[in-house]
N, C-alpha and C. Protein backbone atom coordinates (compact mmCIF):
# COMPACT_ATOMS: atom_id res chain seq x y z
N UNK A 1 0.85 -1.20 0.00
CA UNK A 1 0.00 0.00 0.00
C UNK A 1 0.88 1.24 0.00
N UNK A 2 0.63 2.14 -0.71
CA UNK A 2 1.40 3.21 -1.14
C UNK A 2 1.05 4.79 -0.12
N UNK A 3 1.75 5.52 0.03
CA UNK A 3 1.74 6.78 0.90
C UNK A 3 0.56 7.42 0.66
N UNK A 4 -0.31 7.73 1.31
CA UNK A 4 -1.06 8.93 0.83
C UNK A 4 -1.51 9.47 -0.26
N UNK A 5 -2.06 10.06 -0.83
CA UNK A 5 -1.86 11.08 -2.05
C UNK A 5 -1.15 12.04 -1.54
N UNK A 6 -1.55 12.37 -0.43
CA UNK A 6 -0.79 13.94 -0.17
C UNK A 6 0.54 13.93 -0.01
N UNK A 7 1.02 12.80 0.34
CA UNK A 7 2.47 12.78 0.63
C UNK A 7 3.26 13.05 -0.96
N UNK A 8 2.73 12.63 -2.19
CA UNK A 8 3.38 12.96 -3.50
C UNK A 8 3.31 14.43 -3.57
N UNK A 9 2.46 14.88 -3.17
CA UNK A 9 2.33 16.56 -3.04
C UNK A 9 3.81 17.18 -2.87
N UNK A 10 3.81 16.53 -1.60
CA UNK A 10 4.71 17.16 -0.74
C UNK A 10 6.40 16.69 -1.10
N UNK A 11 6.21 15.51 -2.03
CA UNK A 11 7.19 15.28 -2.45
C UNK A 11 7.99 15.82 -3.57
N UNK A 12 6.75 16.09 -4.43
CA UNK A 12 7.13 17.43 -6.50
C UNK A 12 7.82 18.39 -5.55
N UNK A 13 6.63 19.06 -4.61
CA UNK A 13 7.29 20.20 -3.96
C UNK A 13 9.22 20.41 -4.10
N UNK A 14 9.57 19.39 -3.07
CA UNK A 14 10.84 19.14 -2.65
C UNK A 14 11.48 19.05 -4.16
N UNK A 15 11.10 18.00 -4.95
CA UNK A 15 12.10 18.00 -6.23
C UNK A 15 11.82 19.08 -7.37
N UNK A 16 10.71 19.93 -6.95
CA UNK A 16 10.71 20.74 -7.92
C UNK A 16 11.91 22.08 -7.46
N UNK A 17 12.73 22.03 -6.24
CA UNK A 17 13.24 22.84 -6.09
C UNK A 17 14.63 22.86 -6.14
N UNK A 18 15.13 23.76 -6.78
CA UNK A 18 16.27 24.17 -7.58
C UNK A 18 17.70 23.63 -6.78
N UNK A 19 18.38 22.47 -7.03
CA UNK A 19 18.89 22.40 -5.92
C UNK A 19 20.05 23.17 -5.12
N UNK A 20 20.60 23.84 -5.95
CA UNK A 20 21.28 25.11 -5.65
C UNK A 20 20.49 26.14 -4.72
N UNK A 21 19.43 26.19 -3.80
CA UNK A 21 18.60 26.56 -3.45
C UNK A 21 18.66 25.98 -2.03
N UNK A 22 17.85 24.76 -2.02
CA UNK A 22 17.86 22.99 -1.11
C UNK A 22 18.92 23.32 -0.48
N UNK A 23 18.92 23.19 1.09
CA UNK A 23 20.26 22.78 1.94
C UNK A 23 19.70 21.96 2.37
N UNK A 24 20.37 20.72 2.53
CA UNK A 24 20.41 19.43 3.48
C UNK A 24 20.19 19.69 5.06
N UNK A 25 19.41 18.37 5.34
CA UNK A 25 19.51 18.39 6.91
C UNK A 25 19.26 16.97 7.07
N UNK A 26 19.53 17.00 8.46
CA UNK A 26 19.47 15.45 8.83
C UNK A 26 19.07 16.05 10.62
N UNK A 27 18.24 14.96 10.97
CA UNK A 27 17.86 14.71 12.52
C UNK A 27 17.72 13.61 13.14
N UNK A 28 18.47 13.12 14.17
CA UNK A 28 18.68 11.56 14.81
C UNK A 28 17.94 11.71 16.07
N UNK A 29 17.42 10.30 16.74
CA UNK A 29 17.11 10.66 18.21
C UNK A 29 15.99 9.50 18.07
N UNK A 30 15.08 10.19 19.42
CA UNK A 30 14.50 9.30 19.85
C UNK A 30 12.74 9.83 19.99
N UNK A 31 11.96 8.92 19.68
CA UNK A 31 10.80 9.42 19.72
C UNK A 31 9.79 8.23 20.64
N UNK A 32 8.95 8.35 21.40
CA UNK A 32 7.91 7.94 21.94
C UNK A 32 6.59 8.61 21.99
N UNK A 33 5.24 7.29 22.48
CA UNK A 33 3.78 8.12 22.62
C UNK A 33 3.46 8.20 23.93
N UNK A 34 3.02 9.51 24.24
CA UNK A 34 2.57 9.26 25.23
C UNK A 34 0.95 8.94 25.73
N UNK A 35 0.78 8.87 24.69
CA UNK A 35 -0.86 8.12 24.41
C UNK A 35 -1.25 7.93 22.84
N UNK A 36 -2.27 6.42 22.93
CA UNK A 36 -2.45 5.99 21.55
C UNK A 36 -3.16 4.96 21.96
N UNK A 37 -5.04 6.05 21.22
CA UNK A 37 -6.00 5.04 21.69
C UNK A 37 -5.93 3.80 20.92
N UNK A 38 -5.38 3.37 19.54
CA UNK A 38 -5.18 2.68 19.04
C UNK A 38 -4.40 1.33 19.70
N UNK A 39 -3.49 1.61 20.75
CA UNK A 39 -2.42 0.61 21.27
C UNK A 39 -2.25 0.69 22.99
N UNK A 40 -3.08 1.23 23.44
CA UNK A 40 -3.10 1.92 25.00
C UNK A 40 -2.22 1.44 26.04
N UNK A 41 -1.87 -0.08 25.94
CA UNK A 41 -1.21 -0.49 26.73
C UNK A 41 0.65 -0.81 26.33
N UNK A 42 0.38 -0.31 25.16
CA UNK A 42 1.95 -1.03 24.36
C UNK A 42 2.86 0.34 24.74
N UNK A 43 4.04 0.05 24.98
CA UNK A 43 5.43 1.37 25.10
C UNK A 43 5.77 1.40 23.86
N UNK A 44 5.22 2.79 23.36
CA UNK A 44 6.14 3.23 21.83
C UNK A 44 7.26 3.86 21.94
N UNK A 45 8.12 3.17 21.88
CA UNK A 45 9.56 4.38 22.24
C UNK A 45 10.74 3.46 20.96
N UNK A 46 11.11 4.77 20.57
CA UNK A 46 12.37 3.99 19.71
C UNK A 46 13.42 5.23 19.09
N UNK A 47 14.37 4.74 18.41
CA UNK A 47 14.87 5.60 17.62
C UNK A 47 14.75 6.12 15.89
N UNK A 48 14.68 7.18 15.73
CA UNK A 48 14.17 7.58 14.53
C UNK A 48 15.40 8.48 13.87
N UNK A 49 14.98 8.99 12.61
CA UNK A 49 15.74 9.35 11.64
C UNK A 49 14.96 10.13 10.69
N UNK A 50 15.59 11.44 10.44
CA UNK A 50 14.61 12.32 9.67
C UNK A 50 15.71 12.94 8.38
N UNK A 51 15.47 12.71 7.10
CA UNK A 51 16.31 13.69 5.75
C UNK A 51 15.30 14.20 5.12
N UNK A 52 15.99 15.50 5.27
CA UNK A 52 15.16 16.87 4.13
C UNK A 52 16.13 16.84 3.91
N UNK A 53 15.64 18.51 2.97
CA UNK A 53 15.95 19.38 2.26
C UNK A 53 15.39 21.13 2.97
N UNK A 54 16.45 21.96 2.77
CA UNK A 54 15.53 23.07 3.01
C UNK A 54 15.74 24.31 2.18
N UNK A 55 14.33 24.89 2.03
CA UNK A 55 14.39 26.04 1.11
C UNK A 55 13.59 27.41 2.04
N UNK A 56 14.47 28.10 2.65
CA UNK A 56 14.45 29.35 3.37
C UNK A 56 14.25 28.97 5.04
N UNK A 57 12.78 29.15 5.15
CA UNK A 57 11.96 28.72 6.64
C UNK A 57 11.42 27.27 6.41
N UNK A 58 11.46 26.56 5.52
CA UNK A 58 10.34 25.42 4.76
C UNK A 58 11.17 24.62 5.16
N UNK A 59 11.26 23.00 5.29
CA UNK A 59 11.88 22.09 5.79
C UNK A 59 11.20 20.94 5.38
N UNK A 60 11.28 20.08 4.01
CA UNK A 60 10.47 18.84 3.98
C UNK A 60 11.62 17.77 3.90
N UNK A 61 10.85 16.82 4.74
CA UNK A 61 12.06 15.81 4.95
C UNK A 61 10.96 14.25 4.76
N UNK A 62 11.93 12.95 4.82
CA UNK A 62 11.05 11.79 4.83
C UNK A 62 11.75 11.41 6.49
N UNK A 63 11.13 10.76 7.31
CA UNK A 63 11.39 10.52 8.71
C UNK A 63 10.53 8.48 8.93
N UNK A 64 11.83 8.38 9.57
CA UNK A 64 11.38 6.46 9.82
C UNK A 64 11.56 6.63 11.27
N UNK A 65 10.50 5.91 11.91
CA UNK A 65 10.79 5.21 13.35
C UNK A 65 10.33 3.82 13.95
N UNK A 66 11.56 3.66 14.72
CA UNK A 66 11.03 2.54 14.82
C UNK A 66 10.51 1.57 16.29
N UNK A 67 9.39 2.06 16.36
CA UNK A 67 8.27 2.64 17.53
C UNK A 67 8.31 1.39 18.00
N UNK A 68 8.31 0.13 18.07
CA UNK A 68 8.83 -1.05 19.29
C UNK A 68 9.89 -1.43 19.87
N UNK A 69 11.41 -0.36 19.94
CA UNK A 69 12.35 -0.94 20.05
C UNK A 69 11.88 -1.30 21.65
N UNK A 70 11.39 -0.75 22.73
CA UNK A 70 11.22 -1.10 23.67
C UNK A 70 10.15 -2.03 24.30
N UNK A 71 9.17 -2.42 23.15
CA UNK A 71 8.05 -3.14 23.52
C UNK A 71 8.22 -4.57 22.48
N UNK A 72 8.42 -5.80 22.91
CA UNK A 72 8.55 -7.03 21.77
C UNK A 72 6.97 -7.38 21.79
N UNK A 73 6.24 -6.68 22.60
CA UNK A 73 4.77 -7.63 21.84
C UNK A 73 4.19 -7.28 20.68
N UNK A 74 4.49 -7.97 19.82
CA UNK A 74 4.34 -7.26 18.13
C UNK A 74 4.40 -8.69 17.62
N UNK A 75 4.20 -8.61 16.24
CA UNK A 75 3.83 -10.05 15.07
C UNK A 75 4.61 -9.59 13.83
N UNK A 76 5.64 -10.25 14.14
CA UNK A 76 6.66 -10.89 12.94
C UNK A 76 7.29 -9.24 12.23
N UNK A 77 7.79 -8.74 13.01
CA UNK A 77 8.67 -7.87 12.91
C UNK A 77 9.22 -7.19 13.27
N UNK A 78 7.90 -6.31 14.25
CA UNK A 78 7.89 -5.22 14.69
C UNK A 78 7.29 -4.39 14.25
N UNK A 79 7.11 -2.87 14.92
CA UNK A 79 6.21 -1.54 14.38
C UNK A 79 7.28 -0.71 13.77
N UNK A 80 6.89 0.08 12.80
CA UNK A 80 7.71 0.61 12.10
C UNK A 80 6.92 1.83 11.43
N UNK A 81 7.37 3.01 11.52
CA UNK A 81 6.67 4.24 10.77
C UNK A 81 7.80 5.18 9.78
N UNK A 82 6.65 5.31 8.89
CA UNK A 82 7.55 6.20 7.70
C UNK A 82 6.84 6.81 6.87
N UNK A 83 7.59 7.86 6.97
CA UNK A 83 7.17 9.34 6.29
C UNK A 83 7.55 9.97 6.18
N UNK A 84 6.69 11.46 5.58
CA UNK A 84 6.79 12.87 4.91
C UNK A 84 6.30 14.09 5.78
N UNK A 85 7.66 14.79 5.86
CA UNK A 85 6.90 15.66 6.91
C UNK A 85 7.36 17.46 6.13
N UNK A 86 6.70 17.83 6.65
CA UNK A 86 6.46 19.32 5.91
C UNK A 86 6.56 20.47 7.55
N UNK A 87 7.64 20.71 7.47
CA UNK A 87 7.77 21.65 8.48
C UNK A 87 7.78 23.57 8.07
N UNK A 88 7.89 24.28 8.59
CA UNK A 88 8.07 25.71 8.88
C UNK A 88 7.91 26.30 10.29
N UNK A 89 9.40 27.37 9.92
CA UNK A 89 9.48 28.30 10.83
C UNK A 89 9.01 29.13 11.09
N UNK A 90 8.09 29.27 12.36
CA UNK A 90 7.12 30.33 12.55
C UNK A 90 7.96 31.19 13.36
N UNK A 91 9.06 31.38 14.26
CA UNK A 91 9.52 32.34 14.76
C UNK A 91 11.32 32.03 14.68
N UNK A 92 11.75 32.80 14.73
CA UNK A 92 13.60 32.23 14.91
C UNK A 92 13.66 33.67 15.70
N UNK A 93 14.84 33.63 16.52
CA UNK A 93 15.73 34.48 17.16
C UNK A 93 17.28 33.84 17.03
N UNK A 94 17.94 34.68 16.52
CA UNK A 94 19.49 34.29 16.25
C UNK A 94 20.60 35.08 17.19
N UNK A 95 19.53 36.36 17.97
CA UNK A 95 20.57 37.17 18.86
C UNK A 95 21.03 37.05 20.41
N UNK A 96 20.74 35.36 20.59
CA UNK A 96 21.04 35.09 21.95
C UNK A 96 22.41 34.96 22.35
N UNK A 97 23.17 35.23 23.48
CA UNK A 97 24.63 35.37 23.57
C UNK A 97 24.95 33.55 23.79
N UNK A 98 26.50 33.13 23.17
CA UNK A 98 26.32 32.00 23.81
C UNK A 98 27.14 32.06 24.93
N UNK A 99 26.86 31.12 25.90
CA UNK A 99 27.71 30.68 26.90
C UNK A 99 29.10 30.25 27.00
N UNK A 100 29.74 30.99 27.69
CA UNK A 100 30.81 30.55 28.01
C UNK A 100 30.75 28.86 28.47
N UNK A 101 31.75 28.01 28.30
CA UNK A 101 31.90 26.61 28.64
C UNK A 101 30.92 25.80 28.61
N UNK A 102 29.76 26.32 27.60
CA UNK A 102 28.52 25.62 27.51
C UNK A 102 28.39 25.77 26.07
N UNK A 103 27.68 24.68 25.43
CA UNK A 103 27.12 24.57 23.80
C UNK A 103 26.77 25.78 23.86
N UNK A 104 27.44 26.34 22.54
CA UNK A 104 26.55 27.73 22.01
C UNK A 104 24.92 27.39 21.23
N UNK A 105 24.34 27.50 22.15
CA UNK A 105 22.78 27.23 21.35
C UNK A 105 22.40 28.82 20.92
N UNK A 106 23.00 29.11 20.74
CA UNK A 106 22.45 31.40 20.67
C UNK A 106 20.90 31.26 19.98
N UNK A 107 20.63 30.37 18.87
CA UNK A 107 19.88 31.01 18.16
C UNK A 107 17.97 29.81 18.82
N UNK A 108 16.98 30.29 18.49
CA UNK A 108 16.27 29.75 18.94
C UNK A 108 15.11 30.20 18.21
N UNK A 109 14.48 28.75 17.29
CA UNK A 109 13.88 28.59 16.27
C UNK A 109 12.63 27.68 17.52
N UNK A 110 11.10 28.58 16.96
CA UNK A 110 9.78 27.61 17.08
C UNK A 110 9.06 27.53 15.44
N UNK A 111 8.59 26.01 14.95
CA UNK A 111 8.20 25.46 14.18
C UNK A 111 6.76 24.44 14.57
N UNK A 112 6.18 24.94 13.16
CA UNK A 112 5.10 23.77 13.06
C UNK A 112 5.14 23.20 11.99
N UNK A 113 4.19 22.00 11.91
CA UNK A 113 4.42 20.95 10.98
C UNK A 113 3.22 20.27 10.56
N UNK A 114 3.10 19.72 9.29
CA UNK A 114 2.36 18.82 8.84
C UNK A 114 2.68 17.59 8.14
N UNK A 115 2.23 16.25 8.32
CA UNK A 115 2.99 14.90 7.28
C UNK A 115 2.11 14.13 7.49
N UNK A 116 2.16 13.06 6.71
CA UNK A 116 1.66 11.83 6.64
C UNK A 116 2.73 10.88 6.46
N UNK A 117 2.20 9.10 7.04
CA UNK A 117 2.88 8.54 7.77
C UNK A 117 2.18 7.04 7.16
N UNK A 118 2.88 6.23 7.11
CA UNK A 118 1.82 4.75 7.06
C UNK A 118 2.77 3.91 8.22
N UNK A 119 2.19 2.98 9.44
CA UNK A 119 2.81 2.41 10.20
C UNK A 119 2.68 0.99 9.76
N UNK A 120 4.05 0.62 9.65
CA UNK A 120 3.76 -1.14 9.13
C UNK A 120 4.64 -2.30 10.48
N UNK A 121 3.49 -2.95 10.55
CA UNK A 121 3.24 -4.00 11.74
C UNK A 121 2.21 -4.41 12.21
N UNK A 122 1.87 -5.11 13.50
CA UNK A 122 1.06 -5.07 14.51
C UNK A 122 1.19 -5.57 15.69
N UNK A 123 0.87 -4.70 16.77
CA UNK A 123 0.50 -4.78 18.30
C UNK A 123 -0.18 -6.18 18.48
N UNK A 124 0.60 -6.78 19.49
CA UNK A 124 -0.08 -7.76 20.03
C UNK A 124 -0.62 -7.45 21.41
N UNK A 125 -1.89 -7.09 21.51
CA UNK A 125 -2.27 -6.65 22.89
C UNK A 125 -2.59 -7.16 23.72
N UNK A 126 -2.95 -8.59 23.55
CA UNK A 126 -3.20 -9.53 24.69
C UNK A 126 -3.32 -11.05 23.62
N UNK A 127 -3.87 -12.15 24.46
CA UNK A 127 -3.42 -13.58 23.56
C UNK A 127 -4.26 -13.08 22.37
N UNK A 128 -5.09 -12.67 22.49
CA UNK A 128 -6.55 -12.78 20.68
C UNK A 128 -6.32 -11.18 20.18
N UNK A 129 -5.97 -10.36 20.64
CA UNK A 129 -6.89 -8.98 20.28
C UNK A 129 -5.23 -8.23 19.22
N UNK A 130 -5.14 -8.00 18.11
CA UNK A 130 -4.31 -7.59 17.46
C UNK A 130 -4.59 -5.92 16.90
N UNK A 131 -3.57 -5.26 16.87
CA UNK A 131 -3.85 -3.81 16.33
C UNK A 131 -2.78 -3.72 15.49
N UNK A 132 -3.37 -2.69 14.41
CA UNK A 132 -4.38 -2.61 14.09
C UNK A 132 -4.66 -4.44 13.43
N UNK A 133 -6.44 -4.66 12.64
CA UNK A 133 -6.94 -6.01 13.26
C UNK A 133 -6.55 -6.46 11.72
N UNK A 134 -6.92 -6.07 10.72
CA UNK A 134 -7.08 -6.61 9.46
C UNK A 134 -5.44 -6.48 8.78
N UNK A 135 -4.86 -6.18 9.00
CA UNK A 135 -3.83 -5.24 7.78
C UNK A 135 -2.70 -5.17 9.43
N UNK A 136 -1.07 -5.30 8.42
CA UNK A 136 -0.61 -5.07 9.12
C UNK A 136 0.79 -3.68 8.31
N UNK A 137 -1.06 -2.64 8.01
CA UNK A 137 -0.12 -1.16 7.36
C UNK A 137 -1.47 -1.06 7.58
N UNK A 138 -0.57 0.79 8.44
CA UNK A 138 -1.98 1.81 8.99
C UNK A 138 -1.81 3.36 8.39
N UNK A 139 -2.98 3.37 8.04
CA UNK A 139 -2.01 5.13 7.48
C UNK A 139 -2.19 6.03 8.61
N UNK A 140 -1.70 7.09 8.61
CA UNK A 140 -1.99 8.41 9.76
C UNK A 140 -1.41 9.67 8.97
N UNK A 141 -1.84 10.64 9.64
CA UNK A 141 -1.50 12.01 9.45
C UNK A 141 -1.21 12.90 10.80
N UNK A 142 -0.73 13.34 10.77
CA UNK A 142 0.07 14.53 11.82
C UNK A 142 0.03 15.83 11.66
N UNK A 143 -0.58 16.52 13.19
CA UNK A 143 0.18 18.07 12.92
C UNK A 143 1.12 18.06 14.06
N UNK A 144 1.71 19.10 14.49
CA UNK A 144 3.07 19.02 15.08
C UNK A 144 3.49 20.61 16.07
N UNK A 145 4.13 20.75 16.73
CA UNK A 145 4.82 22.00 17.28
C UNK A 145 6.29 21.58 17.84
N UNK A 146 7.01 22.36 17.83
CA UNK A 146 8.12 22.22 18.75
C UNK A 146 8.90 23.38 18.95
N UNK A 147 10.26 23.07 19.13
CA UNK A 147 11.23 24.38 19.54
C UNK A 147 12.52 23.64 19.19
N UNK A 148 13.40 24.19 18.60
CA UNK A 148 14.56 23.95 18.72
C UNK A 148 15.99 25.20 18.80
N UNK A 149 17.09 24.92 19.58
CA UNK A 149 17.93 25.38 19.65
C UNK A 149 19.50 25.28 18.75
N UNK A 150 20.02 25.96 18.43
CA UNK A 150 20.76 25.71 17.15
C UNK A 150 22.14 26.67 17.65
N UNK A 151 23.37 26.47 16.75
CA UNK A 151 24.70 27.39 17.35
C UNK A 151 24.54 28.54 16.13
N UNK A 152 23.54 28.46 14.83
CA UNK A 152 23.66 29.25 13.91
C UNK A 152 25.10 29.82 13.45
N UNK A 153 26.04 28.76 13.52
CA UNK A 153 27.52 28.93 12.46
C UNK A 153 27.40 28.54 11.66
N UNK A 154 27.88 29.70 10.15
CA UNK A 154 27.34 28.92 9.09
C UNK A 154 29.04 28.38 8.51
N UNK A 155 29.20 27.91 7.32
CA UNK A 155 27.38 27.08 6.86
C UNK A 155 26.64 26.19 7.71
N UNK A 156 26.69 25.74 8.65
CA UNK A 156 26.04 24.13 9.48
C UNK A 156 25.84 24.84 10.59
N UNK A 157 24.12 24.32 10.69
CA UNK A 157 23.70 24.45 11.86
C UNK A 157 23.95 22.89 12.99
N UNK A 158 24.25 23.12 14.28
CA UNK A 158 24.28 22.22 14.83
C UNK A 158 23.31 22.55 16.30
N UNK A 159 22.58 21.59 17.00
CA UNK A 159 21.92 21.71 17.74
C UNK A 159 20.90 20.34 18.14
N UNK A 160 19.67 20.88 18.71
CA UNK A 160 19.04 19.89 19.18
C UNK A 160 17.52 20.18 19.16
N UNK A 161 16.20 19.64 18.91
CA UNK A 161 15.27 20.27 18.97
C UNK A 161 14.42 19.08 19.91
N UNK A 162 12.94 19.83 20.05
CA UNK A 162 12.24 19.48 21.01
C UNK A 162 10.67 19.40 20.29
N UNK A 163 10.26 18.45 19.99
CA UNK A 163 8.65 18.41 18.95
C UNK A 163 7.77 17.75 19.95
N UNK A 164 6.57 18.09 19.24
CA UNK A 164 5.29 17.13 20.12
C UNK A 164 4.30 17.24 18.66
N UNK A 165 4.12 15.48 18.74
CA UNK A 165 3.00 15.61 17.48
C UNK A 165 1.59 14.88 18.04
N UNK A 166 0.65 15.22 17.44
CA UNK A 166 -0.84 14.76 17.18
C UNK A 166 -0.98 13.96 15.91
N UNK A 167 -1.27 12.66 15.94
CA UNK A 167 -1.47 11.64 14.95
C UNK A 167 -3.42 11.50 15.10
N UNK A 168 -3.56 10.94 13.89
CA UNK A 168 -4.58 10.70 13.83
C UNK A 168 -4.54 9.41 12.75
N UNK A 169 -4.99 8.82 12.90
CA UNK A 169 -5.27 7.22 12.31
C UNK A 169 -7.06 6.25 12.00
N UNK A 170 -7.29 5.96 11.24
CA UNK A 170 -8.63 5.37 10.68
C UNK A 170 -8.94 4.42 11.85
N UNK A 171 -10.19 4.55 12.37
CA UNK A 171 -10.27 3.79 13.95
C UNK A 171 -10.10 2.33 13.47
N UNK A 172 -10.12 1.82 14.52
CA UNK A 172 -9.63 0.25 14.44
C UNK A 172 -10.24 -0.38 15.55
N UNK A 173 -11.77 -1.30 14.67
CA UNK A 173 -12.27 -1.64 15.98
C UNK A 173 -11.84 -3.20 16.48
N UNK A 174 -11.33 -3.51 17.75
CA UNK A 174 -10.85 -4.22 18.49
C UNK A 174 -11.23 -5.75 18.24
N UNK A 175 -12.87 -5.44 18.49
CA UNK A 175 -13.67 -6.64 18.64
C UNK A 175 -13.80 -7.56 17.50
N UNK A 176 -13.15 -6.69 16.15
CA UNK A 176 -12.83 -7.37 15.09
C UNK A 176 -11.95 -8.77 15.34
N UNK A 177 -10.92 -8.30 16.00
CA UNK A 177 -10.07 -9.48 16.22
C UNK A 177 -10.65 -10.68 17.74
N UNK A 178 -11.75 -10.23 18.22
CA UNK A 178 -12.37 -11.07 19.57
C UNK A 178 -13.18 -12.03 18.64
N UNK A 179 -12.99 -13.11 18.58
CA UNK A 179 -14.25 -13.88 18.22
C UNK A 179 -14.59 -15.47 18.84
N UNK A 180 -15.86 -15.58 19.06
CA UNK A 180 -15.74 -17.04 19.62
C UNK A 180 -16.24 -16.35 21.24
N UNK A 181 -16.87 -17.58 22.04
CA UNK A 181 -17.36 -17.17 23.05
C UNK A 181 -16.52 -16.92 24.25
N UNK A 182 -15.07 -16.60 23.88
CA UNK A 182 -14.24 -15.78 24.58
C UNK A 182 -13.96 -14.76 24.95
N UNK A 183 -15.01 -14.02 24.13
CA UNK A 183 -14.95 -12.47 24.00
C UNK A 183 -15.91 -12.02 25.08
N UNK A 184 -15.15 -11.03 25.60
CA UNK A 184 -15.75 -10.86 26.84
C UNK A 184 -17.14 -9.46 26.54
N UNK A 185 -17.97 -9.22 26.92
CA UNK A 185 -18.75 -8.11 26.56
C UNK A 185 -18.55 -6.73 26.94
N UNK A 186 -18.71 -5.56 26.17
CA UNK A 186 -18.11 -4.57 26.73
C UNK A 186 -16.42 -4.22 26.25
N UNK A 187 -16.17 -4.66 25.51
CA UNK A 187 -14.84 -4.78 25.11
C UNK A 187 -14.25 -3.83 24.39
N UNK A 188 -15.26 -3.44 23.39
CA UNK A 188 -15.36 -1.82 22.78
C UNK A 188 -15.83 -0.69 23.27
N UNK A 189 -15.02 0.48 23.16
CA UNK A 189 -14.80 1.04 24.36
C UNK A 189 -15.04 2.61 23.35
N UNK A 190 -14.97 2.63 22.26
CA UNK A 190 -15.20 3.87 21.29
C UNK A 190 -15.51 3.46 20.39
N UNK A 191 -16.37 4.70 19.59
CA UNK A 191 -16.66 4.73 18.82
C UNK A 191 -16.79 5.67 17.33
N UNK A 192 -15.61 7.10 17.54
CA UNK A 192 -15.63 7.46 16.29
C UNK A 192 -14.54 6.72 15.54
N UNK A 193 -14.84 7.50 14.44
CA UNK A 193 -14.39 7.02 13.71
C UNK A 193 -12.71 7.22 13.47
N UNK A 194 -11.72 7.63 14.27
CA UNK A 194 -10.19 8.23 14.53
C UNK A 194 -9.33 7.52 15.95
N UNK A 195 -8.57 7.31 15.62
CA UNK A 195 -7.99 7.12 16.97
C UNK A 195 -6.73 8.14 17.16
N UNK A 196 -6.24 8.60 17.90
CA UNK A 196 -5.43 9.70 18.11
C UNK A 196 -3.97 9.39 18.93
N UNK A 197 -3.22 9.75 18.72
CA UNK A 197 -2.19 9.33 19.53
C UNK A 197 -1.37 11.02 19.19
N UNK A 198 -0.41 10.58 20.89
CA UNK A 198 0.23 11.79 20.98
C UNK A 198 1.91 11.45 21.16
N UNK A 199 2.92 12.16 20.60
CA UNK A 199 3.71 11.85 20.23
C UNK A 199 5.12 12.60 20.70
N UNK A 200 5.84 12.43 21.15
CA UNK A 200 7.25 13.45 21.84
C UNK A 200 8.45 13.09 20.67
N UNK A 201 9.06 13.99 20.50
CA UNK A 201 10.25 13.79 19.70
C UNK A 201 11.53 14.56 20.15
N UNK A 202 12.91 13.80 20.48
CA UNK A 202 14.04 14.70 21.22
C UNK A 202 14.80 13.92 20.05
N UNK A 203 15.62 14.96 19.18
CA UNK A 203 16.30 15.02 18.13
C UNK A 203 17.76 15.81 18.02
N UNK A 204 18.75 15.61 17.37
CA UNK A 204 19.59 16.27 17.20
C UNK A 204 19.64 16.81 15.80
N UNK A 205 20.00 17.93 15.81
CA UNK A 205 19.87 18.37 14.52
C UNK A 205 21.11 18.48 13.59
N UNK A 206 21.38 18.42 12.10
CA UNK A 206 22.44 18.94 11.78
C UNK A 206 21.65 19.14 10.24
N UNK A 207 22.54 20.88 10.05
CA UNK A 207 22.45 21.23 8.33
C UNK A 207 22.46 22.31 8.19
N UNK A 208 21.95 23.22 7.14
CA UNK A 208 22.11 24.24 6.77
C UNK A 208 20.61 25.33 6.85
């Protein structure tokens, strides 16, 4: 199953731009949820990896994580997410002094974001009940905020940033996977149609 539509959007974007233009970036680290009605009881925590490109304040990059390194109850692989993310800078300050005997972080950039994502795996949440139930590829979409701190020497920025995202994902009802007079009643517990999960990201940054 293939990305989105919107994610090709966001992808012409990136190659339609001049690359003499495009500065590279790269971001390493670690991401976890701190809620996800989809998986409620599972620990999403892992390490991730994010490559753009950037053109001024704009920042589109593709980003993988890989959201069970700390949880093995999963089916025949593991959880795994990957995507397109579309960032901008809504505020920068570059005139902070740096510290003596401390990282020069001087400059201090807040950003928001938009992407889409497809997660391929599935949660094993107890002996019968699997997430998501049919398919083991989920799509989602994201919006995003964060902050990051940077030394603003050019050419290369070096630093570290700080995100929090909102996922949203096609609900996934449970009881799909309960069947047989094992299933206990009451088991479904919602009912729109989204499940939501919330998301922390601590990254290091490097680029231009």
């Amino acid at each position: 199953m293939a990305l989105p539509r919107s994610s090709l959007v966001i992808s012409l974007a990136l190659a339609a731009s001049s690359p003499a233009l495009a500065d590279p970036a790269v971001r390493f680290g670690f991401t976890g949820a701190l809620a996800d009605q989809g998986a409620p009881q599972q620990h999403q925590f892992g390490p991730m990896i994010a490559v753009g490109a950037r053109v001024g304040p704009v920042l589109g990059e593709v980003d993988y994580a890989y959201l069970s390194f700390m949880d093995p109850d999963t089916i025949d692989g593991g959880m795994h997410r990957l995507g397109v993310n579309l960032r901008a800078e809504v505020y920068r300050d570059g005139t902070g002094p740096c510290l003596p005997n401390l990282a020069c972080t001087k400059a201090l950039t807040v950003f928001a974001e938009l992407g889409v994502a497809m997660r391929y795996g599935q949660w094993a949440l107890d002996a019968r009940r699997r997430s998501p139930v049919d398919s083991d590829r989920q799509r989602e979409a994201h919006v995003g905020i964060g902050f990051s701190l940077d030394n603003q020497l050019a050419p290369t920025r070096f630093g570290w940033q700080l995100g929090l995202r909102i996922a949203a994902a096609p609900h996934d009802d449970l009881m799909l996977a309960c069947r047989g007079t094992s299933c206990a009643a009451g088991e479904v517990e919602r009912t729109g149609s989204l499940d939501y999960s919330v998301l922390i990201e601590w990254t290091f940054l490097i680029g231009r």
